[in-house]
C-alpha atoms as a PDB file:
ATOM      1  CA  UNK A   1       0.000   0.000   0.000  1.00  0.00           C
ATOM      2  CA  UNK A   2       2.876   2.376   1.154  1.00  0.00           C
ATOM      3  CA  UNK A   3       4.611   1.498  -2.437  1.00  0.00           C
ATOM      4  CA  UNK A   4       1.293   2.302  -3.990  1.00  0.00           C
ATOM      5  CA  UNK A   5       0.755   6.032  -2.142  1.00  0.00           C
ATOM      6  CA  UNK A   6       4.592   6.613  -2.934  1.00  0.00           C
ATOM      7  CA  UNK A   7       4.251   5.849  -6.287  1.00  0.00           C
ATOM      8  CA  UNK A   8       0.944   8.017  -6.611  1.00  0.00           C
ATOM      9  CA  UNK A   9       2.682  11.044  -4.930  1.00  0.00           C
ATOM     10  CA  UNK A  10       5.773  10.773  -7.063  1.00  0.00           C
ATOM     11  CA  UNK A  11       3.397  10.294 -10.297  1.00  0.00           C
ATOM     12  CA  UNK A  12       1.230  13.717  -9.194  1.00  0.00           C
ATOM     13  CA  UNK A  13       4.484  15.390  -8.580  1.00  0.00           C
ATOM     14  CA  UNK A  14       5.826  14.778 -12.043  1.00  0.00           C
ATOM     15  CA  UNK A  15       2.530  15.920 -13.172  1.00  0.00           C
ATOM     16  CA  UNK A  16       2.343  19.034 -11.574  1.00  0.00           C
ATOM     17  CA  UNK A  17       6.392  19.553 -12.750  1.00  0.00           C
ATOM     18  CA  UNK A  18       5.235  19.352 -15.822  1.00  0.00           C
ATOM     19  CA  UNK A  19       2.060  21.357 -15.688  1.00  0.00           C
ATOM     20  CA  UNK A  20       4.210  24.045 -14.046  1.00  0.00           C
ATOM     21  CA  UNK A  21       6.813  23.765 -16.943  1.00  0.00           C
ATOM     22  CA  UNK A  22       4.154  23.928 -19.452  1.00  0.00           C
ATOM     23  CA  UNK A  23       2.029  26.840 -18.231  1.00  0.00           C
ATOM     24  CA  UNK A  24       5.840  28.929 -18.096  1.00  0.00           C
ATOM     25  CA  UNK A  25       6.206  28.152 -22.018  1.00  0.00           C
ATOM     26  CA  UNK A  26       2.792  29.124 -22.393  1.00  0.00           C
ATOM     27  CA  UNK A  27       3.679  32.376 -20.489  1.00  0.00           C
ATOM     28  CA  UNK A  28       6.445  33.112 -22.193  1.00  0.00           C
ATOM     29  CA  UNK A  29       4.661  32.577 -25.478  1.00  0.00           C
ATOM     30  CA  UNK A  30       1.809  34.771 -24.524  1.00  0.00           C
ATOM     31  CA  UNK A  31       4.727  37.272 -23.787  1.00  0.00           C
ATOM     32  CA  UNK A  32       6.297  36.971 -27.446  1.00  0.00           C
ATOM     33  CA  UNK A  33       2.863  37.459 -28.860  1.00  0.00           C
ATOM     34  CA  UNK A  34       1.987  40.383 -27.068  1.00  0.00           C
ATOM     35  CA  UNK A  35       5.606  41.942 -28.353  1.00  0.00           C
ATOM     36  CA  UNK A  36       4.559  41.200 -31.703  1.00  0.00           C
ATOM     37  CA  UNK A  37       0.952  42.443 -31.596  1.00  0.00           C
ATOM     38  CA  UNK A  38       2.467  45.777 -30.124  1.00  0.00           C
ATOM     39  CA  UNK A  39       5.158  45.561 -33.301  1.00  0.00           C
ATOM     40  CA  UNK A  40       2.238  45.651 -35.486  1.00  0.00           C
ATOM     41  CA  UNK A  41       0.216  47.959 -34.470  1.00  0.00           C
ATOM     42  CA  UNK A  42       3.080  50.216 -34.379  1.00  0.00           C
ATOM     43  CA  UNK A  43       3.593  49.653 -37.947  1.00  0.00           C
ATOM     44  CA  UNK A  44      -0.020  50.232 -38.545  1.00  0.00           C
ATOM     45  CA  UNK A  45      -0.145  53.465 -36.857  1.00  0.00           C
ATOM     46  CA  UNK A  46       2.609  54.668 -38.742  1.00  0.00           C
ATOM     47  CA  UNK A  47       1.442  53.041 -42.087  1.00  0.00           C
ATOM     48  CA  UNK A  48      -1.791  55.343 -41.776  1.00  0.00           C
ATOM     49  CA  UNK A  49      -0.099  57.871 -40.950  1.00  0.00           C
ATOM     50  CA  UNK A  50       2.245  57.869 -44.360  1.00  0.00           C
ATOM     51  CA  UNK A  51      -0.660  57.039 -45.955  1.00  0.00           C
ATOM     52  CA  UNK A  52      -2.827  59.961 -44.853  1.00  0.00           C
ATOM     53  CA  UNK A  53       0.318  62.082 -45.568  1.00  0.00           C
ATOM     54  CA  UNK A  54       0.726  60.621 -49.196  1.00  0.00           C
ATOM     55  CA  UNK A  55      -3.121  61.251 -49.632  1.00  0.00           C
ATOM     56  CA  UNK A  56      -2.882  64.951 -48.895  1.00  0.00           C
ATOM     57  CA  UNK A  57      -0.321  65.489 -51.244  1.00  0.00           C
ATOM     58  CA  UNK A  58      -2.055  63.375 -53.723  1.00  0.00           C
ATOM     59  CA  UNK A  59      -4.596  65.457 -53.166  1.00  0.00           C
ATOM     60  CA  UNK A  60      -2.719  69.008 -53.770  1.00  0.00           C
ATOM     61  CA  UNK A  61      -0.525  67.730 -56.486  1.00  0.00           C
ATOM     62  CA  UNK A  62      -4.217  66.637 -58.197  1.00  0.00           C
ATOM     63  CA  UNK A  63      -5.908  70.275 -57.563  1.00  0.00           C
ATOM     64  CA  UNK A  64      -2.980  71.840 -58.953  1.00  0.00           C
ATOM     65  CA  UNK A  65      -3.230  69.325 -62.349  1.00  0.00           C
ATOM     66  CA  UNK A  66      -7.076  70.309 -62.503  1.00  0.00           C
ATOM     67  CA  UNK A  67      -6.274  74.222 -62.027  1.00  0.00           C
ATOM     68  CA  UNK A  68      -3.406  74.088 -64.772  1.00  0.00           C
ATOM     69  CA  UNK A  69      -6.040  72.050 -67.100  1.00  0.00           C
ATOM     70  CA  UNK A  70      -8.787  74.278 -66.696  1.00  0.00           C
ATOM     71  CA  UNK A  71      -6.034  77.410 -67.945  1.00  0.00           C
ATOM     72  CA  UNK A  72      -5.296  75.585 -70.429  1.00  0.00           C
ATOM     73  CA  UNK A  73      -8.479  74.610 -71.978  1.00  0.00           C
ATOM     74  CA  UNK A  74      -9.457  78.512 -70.817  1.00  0.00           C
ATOM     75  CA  UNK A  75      -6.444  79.982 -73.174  1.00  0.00           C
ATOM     76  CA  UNK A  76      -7.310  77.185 -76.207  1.00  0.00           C
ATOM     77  CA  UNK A  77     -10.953  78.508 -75.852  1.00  0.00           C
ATOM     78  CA  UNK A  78      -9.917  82.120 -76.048  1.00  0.00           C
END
C-alpha cells in the first residue's frame, strides 16, 4: 500500500512539474505574442499615418493638375 501512495505522490508530482513547466512556455509565449501584436500595431499606426500624408499630397498635387487644365483649356478657348 505504502509502495502504492509513494508511487501516486511521485506520479502527481511529475505531473504538476510538468504542468508548471508547461504553463511557463505558455507564459512566455503569450509574452512573445503580445511583443509582436504591439510591433504591429506600431507599424499600422505609422502606415496610416504615411498614408494619410501621401493622400494629402495626392490630393494638392491633383488640384494643382485640374487648375493648370482648366487654364489651359481657358487659353485654347480664347
Amino acid at each position: 500500500m505504502k509502495g502504492l501512495l509513494r508511487e501516486f505522490a511521485e506520479s502527481t508530482r511529475l505531473f504538476a512539474e510538468r504542468a508548471d513547466e508547461r504553463l511557463d512556455r505558455l507564459e512566455e509565449n503569450a509574452e512573445r505574442t503580445n511583443r509582436r501584436l504591439e510591433r504591429l500595431e506600431t507599424a499600422l499606426a505609422e502606415l496610416a499615418e504615411w498614408t494619410h500624408q501621401h493622400a494629402e499630397r495626392t490630393d494638392r498635387r491633383l488640384d494643382r493638375l485640374e487648375t493648370a487644365l482648366a487654364e489651359l483649356a481657358e487659353r485654347m478657348n480664347s
